[in-house]
PDB file of N, CA and C in Angstrom:
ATOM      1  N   UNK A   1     -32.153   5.746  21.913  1.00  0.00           N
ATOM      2  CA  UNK A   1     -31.036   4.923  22.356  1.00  0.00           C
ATOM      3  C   UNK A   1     -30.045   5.803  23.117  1.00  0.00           C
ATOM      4  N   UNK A   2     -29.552   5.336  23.910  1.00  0.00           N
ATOM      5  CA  UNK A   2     -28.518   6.487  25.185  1.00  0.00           C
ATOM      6  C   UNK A   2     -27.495   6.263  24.331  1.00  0.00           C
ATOM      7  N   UNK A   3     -27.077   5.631  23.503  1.00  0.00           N
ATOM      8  CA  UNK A   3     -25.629   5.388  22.924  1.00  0.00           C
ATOM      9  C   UNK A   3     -25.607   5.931  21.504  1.00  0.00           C
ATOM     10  N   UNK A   4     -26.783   6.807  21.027  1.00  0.00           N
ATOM     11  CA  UNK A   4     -26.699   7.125  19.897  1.00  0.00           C
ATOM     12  C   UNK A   4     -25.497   7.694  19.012  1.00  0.00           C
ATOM     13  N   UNK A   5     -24.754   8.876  20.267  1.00  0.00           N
ATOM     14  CA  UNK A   5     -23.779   9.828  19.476  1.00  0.00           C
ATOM     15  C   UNK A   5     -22.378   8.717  19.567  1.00  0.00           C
ATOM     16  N   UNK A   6     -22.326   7.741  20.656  1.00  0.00           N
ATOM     17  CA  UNK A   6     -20.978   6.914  20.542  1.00  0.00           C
ATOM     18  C   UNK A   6     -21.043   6.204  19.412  1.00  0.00           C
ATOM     19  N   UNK A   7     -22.630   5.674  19.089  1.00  0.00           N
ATOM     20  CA  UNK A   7     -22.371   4.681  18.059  1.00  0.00           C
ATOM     21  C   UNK A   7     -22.087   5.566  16.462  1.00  0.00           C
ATOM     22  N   UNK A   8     -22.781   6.854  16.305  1.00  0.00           N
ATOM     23  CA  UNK A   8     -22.516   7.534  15.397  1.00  0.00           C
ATOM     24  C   UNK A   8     -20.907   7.893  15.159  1.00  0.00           C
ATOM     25  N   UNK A   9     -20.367   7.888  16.155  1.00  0.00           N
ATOM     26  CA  UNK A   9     -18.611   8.597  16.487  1.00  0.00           C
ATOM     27  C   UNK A   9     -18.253   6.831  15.543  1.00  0.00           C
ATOM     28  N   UNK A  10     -18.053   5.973  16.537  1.00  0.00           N
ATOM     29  CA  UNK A  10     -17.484   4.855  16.091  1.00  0.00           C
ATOM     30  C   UNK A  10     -17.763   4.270  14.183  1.00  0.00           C
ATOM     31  N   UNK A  11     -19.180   4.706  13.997  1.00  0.00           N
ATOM     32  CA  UNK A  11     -19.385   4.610  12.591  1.00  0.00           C
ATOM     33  C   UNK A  11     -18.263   5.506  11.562  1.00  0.00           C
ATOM     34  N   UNK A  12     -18.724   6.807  11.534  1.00  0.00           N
ATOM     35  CA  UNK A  12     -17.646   7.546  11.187  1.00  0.00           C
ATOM     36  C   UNK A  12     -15.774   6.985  11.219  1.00  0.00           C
ATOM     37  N   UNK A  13     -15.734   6.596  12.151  1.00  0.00           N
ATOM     38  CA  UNK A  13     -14.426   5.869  12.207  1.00  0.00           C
ATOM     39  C   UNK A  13     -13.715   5.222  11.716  1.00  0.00           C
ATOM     40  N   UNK A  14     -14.989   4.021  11.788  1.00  0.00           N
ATOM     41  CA  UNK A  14     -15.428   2.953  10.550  1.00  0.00           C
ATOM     42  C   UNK A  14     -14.716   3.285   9.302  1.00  0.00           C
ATOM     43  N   UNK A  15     -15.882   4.504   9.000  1.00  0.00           N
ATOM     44  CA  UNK A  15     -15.678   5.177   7.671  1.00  0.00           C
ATOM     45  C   UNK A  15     -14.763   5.120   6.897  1.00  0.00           C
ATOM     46  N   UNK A  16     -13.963   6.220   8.174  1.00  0.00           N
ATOM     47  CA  UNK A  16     -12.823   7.044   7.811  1.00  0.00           C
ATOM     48  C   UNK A  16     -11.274   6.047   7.615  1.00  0.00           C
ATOM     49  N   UNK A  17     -11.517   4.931   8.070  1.00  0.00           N
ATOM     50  CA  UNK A  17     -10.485   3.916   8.056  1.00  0.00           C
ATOM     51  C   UNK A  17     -10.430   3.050   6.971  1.00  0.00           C
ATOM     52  N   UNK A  18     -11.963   2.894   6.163  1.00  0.00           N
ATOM     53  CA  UNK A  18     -12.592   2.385   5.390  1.00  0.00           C
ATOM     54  C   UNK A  18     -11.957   2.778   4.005  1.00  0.00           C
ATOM     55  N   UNK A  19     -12.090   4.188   4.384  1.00  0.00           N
ATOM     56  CA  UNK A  19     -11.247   4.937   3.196  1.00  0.00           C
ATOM     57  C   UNK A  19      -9.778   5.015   3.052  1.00  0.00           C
ATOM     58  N   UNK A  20      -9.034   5.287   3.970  1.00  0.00           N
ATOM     59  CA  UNK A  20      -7.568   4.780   4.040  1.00  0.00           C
ATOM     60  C   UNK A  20      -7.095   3.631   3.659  1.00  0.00           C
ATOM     61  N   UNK A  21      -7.812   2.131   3.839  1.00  0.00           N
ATOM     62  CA  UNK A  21      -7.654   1.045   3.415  1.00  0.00           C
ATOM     63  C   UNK A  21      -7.763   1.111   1.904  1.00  0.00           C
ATOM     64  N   UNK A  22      -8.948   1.356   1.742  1.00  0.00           N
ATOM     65  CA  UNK A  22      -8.886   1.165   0.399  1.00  0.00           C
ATOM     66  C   UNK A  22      -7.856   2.135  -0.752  1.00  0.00           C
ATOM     67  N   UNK A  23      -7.599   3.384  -0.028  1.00  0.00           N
ATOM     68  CA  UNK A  23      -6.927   4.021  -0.839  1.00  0.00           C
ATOM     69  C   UNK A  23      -5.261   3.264  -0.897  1.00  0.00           C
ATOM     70  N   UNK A  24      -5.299   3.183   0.117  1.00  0.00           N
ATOM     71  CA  UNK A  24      -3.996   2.377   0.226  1.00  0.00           C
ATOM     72  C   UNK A  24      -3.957   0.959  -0.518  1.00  0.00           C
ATOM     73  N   UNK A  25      -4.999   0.313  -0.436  1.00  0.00           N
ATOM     74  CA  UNK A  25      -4.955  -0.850  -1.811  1.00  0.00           C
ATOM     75  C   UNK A  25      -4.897  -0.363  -2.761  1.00  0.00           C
ATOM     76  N   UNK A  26      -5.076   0.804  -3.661  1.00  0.00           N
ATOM     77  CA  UNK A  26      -5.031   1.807  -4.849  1.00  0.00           C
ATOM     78  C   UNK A  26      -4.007   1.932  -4.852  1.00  0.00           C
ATOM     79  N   UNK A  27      -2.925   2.501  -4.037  1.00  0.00           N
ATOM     80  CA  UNK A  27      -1.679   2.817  -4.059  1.00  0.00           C
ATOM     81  C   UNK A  27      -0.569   1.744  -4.172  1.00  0.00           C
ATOM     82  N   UNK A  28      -1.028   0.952  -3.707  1.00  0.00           N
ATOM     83  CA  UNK A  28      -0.577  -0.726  -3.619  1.00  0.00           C
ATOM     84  C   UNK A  28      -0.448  -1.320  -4.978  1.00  0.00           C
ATOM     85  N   UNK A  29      -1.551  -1.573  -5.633  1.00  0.00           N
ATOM     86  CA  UNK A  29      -1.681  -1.996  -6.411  1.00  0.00           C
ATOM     87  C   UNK A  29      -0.800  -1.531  -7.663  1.00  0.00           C
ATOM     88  N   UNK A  30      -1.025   0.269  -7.591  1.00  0.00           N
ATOM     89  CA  UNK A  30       0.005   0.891  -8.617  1.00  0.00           C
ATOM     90  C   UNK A  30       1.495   0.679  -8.578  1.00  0.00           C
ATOM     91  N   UNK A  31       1.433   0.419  -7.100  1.00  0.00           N
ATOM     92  CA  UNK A  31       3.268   0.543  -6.762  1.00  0.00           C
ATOM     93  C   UNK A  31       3.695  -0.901  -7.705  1.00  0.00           C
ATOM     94  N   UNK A  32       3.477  -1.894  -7.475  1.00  0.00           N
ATOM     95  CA  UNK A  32       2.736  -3.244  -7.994  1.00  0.00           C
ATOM     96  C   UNK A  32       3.342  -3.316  -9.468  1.00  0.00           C
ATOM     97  N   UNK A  33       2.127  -2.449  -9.884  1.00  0.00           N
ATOM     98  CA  UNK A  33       2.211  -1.989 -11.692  1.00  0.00           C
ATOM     99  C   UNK A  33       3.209  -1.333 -12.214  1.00  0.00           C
ATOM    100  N   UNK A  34       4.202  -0.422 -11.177  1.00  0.00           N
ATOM    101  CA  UNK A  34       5.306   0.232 -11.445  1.00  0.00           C
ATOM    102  C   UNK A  34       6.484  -0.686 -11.519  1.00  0.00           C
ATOM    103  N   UNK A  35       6.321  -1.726 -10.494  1.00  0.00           N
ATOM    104  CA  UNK A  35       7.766  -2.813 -10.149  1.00  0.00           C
ATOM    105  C   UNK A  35       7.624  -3.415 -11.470  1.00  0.00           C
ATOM    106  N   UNK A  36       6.252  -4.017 -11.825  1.00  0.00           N
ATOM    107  CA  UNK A  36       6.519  -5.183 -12.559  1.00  0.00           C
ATOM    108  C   UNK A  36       6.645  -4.341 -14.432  1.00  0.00           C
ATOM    109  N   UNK A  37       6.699  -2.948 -14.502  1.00  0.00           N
ATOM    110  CA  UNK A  37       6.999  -2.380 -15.659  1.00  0.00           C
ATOM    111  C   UNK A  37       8.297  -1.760 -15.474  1.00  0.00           C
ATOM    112  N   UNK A  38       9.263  -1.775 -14.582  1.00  0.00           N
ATOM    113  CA  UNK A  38      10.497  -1.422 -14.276  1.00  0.00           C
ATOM    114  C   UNK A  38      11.365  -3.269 -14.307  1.00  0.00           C
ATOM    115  N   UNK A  39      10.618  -4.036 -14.005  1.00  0.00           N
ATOM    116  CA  UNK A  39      11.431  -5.326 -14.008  1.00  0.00           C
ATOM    117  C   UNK A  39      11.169  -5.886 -15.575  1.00  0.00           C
ATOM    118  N   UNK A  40      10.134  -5.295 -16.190  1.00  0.00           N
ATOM    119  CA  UNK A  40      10.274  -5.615 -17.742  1.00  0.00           C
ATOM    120  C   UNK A  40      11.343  -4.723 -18.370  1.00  0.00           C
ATOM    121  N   UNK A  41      11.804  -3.439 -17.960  1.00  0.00           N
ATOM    122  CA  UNK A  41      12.970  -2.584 -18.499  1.00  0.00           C
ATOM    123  C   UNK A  41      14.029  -3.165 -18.302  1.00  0.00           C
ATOM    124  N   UNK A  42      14.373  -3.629 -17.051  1.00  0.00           N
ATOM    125  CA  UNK A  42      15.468  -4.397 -16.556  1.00  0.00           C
ATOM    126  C   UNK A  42      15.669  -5.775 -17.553  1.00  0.00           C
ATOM    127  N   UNK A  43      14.954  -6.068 -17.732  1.00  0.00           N
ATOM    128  CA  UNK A  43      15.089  -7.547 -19.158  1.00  0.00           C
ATOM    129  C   UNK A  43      15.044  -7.085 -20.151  1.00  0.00           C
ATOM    130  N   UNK A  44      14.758  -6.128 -20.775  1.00  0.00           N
ATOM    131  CA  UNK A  44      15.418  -5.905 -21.815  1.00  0.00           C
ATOM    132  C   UNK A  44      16.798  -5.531 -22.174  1.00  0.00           C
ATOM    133  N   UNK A  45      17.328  -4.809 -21.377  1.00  0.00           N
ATOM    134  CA  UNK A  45      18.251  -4.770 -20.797  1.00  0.00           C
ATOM    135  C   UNK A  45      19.469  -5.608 -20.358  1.00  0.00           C
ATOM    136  N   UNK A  46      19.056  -6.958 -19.524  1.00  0.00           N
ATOM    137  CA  UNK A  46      19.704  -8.007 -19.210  1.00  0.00           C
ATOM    138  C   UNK A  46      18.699  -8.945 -19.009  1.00  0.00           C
ATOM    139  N   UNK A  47      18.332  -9.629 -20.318  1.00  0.00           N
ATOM    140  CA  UNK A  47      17.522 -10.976 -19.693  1.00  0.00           C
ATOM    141  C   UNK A  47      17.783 -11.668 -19.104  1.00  0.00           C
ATOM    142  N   UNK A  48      18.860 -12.224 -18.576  1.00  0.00           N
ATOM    143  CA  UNK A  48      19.242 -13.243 -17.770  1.00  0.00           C
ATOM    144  C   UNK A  48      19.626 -13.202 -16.271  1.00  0.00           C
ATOM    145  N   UNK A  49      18.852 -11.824 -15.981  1.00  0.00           N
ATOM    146  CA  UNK A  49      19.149 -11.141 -14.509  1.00  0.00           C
ATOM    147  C   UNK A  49      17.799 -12.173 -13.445  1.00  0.00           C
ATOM    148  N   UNK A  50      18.512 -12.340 -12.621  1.00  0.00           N
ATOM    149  CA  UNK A  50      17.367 -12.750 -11.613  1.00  0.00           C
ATOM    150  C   UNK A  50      16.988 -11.784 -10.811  1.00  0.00           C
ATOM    151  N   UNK A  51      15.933 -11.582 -10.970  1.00  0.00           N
ATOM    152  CA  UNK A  51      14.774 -10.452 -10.783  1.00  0.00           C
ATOM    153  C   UNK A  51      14.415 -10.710  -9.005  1.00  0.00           C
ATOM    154  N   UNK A  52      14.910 -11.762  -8.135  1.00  0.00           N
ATOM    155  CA  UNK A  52      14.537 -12.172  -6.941  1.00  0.00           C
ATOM    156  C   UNK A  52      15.869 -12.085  -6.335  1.00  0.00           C
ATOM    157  N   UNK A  53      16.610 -11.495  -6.860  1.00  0.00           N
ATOM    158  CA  UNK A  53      18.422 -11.481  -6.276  1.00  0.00           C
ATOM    159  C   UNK A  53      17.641  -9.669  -5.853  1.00  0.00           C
ATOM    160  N   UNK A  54      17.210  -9.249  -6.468  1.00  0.00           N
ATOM    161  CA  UNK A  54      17.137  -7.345  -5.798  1.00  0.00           C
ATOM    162  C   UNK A  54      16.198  -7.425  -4.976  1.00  0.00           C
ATOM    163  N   UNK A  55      16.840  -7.235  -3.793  1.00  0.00           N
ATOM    164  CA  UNK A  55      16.436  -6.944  -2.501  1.00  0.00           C
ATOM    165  C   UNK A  55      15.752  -5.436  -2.425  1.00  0.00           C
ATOM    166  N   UNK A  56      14.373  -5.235  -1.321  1.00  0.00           N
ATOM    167  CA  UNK A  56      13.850  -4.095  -1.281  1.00  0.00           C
ATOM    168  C   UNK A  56      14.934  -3.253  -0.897  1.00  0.00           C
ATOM    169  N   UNK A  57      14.943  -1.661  -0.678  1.00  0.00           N
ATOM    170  CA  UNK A  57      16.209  -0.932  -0.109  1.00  0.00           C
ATOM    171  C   UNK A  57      14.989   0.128   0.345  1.00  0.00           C
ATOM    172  N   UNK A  58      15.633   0.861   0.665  1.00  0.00           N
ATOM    173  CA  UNK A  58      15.285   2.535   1.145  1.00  0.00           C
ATOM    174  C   UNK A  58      14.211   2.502   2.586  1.00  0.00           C
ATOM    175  N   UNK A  59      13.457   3.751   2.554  1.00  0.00           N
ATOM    176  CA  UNK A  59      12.677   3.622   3.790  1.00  0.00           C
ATOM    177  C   UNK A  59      10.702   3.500   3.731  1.00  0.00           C
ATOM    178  N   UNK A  60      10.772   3.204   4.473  1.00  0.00           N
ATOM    179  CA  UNK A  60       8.932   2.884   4.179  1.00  0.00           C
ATOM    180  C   UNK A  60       8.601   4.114   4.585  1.00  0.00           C
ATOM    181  N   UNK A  61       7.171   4.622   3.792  1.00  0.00           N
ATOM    182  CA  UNK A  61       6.260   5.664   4.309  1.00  0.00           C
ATOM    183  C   UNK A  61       6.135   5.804   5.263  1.00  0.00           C
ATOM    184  N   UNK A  62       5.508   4.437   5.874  1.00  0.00           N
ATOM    185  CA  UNK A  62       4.860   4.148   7.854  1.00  0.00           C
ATOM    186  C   UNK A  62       6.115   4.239   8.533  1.00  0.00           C
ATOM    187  N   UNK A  63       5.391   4.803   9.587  1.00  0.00           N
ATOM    188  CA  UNK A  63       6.463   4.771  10.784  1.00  0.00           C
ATOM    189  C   UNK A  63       6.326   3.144  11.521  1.00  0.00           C
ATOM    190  N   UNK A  64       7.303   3.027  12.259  1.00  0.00           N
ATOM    191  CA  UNK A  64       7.024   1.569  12.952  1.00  0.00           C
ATOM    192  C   UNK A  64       5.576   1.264  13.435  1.00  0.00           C
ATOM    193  N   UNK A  65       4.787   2.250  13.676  1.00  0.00           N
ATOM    194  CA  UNK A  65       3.507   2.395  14.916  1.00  0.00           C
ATOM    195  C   UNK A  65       2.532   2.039  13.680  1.00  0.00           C
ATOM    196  N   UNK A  66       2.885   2.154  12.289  1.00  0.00           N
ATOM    197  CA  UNK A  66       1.793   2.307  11.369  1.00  0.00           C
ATOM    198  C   UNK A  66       0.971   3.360  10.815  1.00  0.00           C
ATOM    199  N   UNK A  67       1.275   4.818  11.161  1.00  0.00           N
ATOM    200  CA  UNK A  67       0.923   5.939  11.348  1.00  0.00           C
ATOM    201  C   UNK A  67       1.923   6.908  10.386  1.00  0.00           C
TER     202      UNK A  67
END
């Protein structure tokens, strides 16, 4: 096939993006598991807090570009 090494490059790519996604659903998921065991501290604390009044704050990992 004349396109062997492009299609091998683009596989790899594949791959390698393959793995970022998913690690990033890993990381996701924990961040996730951290909110919702920090919003159970917060009720013990003050049960009668509305938990949808706290707005996200600070800065994201990604840059605007996603990178």
């Amino acid at each position: 096939m004349e396109h062997d090494n492009l299609v091998a490059g683009l596989i790899r790519k594949k791959a390698e993006i393959t793995a970022q996604v998913e690690a990033l659903q890993m990381q996701l998921r924990q961040l996730i598991m951290d909110a919702d065991n920090i919003d159970g501290a917060i009720r013990i604390f003050n049960p009668d807090i509305d938990l949808a009044d706290i707005r996200p704050q600070g800065c994201s990992t990604l840059s605007n570009d996603g990178e």
